[in-house]
PDB file of N, CA and C in Angstrom:
ATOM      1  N   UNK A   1       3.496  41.769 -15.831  1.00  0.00           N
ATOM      2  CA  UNK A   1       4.519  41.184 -16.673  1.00  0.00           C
ATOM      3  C   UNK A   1       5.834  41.046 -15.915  1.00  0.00           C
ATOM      4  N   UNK A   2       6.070  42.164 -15.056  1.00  0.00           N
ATOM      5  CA  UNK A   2       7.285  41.931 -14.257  1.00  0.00           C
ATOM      6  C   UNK A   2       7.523  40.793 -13.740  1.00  0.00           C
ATOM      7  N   UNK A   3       6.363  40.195 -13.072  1.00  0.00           N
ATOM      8  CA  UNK A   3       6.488  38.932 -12.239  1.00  0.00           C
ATOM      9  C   UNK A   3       6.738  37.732 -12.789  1.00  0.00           C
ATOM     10  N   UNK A   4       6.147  37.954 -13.957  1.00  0.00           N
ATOM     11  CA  UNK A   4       7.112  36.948 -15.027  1.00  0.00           C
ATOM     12  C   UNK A   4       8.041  36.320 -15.518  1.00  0.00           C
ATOM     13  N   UNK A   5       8.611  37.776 -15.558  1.00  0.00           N
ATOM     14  CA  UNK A   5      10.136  37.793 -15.418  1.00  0.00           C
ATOM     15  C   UNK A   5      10.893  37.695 -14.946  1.00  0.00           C
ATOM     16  N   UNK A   6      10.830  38.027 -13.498  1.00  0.00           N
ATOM     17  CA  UNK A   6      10.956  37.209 -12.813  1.00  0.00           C
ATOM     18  C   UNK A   6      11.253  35.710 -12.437  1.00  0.00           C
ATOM     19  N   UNK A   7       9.883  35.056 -12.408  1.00  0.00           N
ATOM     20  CA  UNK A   7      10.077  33.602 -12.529  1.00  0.00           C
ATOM     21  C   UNK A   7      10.859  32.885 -13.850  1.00  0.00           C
ATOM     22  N   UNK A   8      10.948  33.531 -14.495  1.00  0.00           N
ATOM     23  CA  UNK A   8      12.036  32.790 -15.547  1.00  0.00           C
ATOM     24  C   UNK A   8      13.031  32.889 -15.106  1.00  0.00           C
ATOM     25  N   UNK A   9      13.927  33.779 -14.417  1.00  0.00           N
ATOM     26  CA  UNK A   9      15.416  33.945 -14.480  1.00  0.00           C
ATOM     27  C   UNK A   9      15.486  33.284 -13.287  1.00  0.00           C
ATOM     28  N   UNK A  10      14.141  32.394 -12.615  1.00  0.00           N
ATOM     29  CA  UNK A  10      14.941  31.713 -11.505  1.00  0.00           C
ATOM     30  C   UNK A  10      15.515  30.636 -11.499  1.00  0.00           C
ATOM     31  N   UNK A  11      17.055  30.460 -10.655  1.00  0.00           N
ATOM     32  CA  UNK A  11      17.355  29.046 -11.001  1.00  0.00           C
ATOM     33  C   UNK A  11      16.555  27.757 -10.846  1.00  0.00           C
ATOM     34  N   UNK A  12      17.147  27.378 -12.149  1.00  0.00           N
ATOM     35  CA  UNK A  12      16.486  26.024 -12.008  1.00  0.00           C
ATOM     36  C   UNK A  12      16.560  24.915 -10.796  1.00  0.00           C
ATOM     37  N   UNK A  13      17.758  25.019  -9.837  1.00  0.00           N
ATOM     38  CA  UNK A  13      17.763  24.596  -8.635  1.00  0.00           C
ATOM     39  C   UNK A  13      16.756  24.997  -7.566  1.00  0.00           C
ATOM     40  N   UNK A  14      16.031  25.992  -7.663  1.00  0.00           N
ATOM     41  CA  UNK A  14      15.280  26.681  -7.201  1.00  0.00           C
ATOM     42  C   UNK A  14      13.777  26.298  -7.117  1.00  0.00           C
ATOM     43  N   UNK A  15      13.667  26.108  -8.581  1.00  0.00           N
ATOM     44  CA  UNK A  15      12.246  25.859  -8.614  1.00  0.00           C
ATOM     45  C   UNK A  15      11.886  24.315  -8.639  1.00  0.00           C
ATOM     46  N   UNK A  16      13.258  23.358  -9.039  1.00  0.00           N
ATOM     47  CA  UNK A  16      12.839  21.610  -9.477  1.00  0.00           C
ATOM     48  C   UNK A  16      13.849  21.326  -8.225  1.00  0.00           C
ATOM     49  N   UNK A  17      14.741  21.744  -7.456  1.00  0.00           N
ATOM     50  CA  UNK A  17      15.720  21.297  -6.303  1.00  0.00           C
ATOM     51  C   UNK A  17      16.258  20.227  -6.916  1.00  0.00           C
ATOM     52  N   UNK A  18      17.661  19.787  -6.220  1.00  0.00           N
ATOM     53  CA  UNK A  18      18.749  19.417  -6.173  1.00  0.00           C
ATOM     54  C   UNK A  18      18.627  18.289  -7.059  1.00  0.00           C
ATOM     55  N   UNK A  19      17.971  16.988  -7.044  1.00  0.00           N
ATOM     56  CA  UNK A  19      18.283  15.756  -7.949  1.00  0.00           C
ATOM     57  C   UNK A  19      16.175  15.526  -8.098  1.00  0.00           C
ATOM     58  N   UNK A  20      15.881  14.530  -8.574  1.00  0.00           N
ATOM     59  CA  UNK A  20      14.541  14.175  -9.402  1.00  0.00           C
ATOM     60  C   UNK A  20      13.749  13.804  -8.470  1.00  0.00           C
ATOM     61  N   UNK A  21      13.698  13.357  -7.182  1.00  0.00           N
ATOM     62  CA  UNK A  21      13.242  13.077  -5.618  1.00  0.00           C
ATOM     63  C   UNK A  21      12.780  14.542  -6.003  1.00  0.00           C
ATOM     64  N   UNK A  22      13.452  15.709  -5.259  1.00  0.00           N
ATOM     65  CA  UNK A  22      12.925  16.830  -4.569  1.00  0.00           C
ATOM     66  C   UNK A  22      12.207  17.543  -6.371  1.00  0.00           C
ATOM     67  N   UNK A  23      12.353  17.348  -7.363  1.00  0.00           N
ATOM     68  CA  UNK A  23      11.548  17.904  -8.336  1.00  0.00           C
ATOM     69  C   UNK A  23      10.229  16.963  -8.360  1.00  0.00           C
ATOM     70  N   UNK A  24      10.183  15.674  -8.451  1.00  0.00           N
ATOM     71  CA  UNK A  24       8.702  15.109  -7.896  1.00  0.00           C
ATOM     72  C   UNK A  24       8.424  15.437  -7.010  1.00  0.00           C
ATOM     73  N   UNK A  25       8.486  15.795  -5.957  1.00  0.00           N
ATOM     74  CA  UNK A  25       8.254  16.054  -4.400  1.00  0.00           C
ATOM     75  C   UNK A  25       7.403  17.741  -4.765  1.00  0.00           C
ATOM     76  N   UNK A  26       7.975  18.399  -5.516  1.00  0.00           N
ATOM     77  CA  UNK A  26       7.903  20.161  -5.413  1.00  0.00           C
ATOM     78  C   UNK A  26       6.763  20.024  -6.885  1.00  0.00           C
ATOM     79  N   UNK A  27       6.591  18.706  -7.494  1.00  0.00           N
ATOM     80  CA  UNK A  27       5.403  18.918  -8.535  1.00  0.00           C
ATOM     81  C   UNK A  27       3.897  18.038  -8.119  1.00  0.00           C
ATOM     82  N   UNK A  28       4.299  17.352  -7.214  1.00  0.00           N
ATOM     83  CA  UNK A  28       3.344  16.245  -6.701  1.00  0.00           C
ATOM     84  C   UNK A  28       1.756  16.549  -6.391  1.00  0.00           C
ATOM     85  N   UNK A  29       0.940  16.125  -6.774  1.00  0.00           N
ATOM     86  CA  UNK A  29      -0.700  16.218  -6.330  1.00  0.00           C
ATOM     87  C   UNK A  29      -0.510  16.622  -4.834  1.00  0.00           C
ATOM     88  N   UNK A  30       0.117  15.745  -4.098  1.00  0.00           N
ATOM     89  CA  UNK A  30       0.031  15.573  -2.723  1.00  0.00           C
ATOM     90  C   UNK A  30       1.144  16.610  -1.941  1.00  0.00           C
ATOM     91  N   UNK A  31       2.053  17.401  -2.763  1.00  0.00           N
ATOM     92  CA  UNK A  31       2.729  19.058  -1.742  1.00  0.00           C
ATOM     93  C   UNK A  31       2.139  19.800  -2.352  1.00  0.00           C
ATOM     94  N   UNK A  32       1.037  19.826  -3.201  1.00  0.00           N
ATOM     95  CA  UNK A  32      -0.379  21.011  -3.337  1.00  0.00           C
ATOM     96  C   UNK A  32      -1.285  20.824  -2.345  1.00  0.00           C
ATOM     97  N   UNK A  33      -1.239  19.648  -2.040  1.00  0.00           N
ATOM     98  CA  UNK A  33      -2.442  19.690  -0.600  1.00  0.00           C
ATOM     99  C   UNK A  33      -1.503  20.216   0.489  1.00  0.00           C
ATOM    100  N   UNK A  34      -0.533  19.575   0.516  1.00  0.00           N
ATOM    101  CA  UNK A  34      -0.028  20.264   1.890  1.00  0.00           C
ATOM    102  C   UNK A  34       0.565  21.716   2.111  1.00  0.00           C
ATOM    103  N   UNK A  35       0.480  22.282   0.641  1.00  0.00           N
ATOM    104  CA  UNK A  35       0.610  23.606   0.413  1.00  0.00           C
ATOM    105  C   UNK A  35      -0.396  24.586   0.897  1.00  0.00           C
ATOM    106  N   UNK A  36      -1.897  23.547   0.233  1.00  0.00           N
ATOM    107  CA  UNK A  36      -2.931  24.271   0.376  1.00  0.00           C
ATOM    108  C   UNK A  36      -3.310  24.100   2.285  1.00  0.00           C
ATOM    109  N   UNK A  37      -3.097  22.969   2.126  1.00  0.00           N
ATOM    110  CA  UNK A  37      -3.279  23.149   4.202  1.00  0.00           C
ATOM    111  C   UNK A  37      -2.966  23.879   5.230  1.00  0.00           C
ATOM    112  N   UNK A  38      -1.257  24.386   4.669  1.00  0.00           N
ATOM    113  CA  UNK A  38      -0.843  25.174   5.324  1.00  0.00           C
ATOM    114  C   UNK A  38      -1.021  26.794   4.942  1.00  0.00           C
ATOM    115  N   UNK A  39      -1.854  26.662   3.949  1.00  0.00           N
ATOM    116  CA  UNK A  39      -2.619  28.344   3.750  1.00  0.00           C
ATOM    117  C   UNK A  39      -4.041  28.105   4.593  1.00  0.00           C
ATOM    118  N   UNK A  40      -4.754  27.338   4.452  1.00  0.00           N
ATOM    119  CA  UNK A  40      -5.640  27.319   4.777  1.00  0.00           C
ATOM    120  C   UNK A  40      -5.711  27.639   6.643  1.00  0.00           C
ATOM    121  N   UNK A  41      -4.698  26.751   7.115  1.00  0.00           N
ATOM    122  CA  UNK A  41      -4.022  27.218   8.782  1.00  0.00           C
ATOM    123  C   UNK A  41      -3.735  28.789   8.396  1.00  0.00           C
ATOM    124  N   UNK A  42      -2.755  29.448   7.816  1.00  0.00           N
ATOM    125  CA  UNK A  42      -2.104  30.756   8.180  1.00  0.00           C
ATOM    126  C   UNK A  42      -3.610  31.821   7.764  1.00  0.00           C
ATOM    127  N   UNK A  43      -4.536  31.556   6.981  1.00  0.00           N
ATOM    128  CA  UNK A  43      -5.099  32.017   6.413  1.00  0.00           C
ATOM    129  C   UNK A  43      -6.691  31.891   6.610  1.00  0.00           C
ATOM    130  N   UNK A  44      -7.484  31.167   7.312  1.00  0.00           N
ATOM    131  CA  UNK A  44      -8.717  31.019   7.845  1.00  0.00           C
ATOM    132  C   UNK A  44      -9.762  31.738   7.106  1.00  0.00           C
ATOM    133  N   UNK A  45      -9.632  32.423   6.298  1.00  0.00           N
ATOM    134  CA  UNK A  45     -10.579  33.670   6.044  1.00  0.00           C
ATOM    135  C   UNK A  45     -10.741  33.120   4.258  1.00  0.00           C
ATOM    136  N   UNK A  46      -9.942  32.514   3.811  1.00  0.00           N
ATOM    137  CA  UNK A  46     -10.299  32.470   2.555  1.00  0.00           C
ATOM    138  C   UNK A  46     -10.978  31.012   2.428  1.00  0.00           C
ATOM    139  N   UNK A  47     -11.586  30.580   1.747  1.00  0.00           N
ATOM    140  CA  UNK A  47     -11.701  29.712   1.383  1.00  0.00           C
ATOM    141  C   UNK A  47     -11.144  28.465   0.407  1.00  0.00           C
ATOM    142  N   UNK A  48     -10.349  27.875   0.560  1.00  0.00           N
ATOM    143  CA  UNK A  48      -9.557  26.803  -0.313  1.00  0.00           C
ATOM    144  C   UNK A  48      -9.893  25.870   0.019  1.00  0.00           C
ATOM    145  N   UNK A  49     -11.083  25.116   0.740  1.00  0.00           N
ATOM    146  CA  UNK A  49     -11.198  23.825   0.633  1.00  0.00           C
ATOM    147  C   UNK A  49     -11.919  23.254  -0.520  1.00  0.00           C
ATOM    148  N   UNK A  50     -12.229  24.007  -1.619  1.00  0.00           N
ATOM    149  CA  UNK A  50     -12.671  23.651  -2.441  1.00  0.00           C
ATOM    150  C   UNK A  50     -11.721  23.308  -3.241  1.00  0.00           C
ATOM    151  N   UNK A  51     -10.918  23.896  -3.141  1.00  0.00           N
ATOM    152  CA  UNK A  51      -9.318  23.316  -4.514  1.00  0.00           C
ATOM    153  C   UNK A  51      -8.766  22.087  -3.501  1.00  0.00           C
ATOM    154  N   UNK A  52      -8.838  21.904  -2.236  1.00  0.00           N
ATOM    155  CA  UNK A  52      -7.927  21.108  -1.805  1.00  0.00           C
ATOM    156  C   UNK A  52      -8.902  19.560  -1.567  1.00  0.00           C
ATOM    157  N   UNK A  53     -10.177  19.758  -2.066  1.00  0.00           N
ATOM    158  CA  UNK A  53     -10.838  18.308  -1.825  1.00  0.00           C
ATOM    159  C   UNK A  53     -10.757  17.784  -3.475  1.00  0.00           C
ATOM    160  N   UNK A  54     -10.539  19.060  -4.335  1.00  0.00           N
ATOM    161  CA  UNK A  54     -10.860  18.469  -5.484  1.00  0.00           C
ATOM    162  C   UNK A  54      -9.239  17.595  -6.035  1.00  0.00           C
ATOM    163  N   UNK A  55      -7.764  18.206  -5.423  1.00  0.00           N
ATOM    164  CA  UNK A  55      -6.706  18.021  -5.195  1.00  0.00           C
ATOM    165  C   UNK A  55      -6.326  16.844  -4.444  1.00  0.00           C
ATOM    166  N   UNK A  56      -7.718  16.559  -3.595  1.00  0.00           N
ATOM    167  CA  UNK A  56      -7.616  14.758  -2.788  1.00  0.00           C
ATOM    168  C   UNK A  56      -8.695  14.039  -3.773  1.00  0.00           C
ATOM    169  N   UNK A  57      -9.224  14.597  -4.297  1.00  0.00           N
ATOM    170  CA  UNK A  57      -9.894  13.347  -5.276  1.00  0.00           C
ATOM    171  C   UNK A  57      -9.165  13.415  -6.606  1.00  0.00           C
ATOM    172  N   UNK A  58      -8.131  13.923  -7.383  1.00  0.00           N
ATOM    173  CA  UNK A  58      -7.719  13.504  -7.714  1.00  0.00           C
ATOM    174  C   UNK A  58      -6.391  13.086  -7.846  1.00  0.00           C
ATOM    175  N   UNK A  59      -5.928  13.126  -6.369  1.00  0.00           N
ATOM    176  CA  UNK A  59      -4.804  12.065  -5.561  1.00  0.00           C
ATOM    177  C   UNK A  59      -5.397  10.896  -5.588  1.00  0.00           C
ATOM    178  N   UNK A  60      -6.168  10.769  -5.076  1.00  0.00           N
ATOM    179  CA  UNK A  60      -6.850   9.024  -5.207  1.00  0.00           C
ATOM    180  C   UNK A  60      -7.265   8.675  -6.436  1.00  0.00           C
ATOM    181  N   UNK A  61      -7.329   9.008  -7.286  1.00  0.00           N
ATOM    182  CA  UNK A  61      -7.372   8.739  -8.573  1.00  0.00           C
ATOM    183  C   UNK A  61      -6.791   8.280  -9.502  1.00  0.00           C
ATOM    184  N   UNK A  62      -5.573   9.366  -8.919  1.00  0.00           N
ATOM    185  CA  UNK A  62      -4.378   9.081  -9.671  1.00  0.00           C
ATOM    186  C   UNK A  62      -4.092   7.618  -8.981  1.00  0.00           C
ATOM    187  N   UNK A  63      -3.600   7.506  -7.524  1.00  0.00           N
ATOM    188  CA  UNK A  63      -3.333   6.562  -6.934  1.00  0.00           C
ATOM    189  C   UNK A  63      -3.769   5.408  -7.268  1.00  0.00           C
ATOM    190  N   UNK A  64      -5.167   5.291  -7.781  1.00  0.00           N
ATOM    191  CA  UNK A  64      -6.250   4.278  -8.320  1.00  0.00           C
ATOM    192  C   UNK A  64      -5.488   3.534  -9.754  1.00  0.00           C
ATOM    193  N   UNK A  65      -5.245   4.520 -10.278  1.00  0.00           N
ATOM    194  CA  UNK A  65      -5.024   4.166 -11.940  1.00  0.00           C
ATOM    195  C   UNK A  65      -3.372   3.668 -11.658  1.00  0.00           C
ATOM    196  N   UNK A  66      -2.516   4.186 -10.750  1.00  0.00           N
ATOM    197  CA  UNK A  66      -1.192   3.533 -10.440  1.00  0.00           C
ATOM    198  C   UNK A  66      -1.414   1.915  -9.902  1.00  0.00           C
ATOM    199  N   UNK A  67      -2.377   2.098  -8.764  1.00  0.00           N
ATOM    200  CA  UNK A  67      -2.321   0.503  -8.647  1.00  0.00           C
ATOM    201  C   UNK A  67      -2.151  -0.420  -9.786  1.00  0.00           C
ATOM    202  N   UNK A  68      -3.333   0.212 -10.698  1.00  0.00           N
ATOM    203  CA  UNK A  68      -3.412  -1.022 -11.735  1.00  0.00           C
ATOM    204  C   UNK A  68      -2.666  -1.239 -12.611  1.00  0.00           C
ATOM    205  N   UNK A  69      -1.220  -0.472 -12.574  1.00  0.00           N
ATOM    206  CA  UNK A  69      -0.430  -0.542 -13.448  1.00  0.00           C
ATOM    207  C   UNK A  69       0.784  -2.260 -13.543  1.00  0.00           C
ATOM    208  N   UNK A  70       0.793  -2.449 -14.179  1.00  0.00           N
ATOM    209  CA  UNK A  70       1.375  -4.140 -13.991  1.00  0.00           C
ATOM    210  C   UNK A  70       2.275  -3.881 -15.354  1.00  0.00           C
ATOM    211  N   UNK A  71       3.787  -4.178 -13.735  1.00  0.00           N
ATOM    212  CA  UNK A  71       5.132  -4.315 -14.884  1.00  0.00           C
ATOM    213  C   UNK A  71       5.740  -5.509 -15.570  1.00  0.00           C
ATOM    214  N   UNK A  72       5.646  -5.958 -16.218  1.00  0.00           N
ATOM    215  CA  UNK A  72       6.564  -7.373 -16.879  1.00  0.00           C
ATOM    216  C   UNK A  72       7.782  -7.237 -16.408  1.00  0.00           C
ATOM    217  N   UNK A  73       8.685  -8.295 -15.884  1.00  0.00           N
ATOM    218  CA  UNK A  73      10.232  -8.354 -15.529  1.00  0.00           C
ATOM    219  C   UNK A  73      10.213  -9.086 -16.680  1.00  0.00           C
ATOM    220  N   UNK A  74      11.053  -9.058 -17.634  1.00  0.00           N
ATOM    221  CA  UNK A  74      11.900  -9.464 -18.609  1.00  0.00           C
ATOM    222  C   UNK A  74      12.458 -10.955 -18.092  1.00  0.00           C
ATOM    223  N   UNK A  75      12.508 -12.009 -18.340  1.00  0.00           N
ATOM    224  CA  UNK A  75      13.511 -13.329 -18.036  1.00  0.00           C
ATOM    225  C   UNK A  75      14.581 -12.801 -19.036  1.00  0.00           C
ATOM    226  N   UNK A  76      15.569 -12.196 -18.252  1.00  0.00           N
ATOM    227  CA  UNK A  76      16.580 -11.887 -19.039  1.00  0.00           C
ATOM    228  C   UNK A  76      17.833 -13.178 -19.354  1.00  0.00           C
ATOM    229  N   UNK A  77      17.451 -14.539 -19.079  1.00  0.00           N
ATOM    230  CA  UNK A  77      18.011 -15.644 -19.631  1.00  0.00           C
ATOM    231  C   UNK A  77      17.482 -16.324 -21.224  1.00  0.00           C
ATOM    232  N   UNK A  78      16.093 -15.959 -21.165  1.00  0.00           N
ATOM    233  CA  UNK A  78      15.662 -16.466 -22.274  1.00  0.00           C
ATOM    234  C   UNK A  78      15.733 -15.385 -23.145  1.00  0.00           C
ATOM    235  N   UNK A  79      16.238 -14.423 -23.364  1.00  0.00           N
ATOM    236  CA  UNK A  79      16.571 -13.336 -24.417  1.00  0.00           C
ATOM    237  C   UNK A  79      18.184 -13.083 -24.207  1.00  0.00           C
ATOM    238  N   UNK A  80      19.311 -14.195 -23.701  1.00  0.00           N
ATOM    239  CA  UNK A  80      20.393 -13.803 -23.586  1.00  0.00           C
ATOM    240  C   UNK A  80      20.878 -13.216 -22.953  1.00  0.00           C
ATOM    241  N   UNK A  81      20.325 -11.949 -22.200  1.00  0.00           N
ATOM    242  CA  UNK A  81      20.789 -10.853 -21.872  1.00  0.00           C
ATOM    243  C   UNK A  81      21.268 -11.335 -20.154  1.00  0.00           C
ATOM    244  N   UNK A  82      21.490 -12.170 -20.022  1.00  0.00           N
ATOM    245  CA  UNK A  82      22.336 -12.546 -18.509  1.00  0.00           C
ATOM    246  C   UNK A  82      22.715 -11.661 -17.359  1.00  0.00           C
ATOM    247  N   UNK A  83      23.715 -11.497 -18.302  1.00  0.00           N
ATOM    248  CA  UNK A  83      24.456 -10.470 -17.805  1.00  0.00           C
ATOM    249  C   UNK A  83      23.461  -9.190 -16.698  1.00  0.00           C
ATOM    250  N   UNK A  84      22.695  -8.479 -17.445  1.00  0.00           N
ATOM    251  CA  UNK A  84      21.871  -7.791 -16.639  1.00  0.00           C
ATOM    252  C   UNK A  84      21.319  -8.201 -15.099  1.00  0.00           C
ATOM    253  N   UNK A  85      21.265  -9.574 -14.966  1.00  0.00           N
ATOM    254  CA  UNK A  85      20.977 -10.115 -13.519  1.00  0.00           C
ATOM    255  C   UNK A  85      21.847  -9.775 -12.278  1.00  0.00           C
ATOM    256  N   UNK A  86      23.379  -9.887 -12.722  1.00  0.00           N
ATOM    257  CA  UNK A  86      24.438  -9.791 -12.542  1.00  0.00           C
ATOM    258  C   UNK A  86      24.668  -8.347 -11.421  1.00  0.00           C
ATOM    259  N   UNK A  87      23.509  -7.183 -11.887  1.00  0.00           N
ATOM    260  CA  UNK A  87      23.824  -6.001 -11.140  1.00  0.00           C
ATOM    261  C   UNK A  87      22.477  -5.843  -9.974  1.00  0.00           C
TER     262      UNK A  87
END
C-alpha cells in the first residue's frame, strides 16, 4: 500500500511532463516497447518478449485503424465562417 502512496503524491509534471507532446510520448504503445527493450538489454534473464511482440502488434494495429481515419476540411466560405482561413 505504501507504494501507492506514493505514486499519488507525485507531481503531475512528473508523471505526464511539461506540455501534451511529452504526456503522449510517456503514454504511447511505442515508449512501452522501448521501455520494454531497454529492460530486456539491462536484463537478459527475464523474459519480456512476449509483452513486447504483443505491444508491436498492437502498434500496428493501432497504426492500421489511424490510417483509415479520413478528416473533412470544412469549406469555411460556404458556411460563412471566412474569417477562419485568415489564420
Amino acid at each position: 500500500m505504501e507504494g501507492s502512496k506514493k505514486m499519488m503524491k507525485r507531481p503531475i509534471k512528473e508523471v505526464y511532463g511539461s506540455d501534451a507532446s511529452e504526456a503522449s510520448k510517456a503514454n504511447s504503445i511505442a515508449s512501452q516497447i522501448e521501455l520494454l527493450e531497454e529492460i530486456i538489454k539491462a536484463k537478459g534473464k527475464f523474459d519480456f518478449t512476449a509483452g513486447l511482440e504483443k505491444l508491436k502488434e498492437e502498434l500496428m494495429e493501432a497504426d492500421g485503424m489511424l490510417a483509415d481515419v479520413k478528416v473533412k476540411v470544412p469549406d469555411w466560405c460556404k458556411l460563412e465562417e471566412k474569417w477562419l482561413l485568415d489564420e
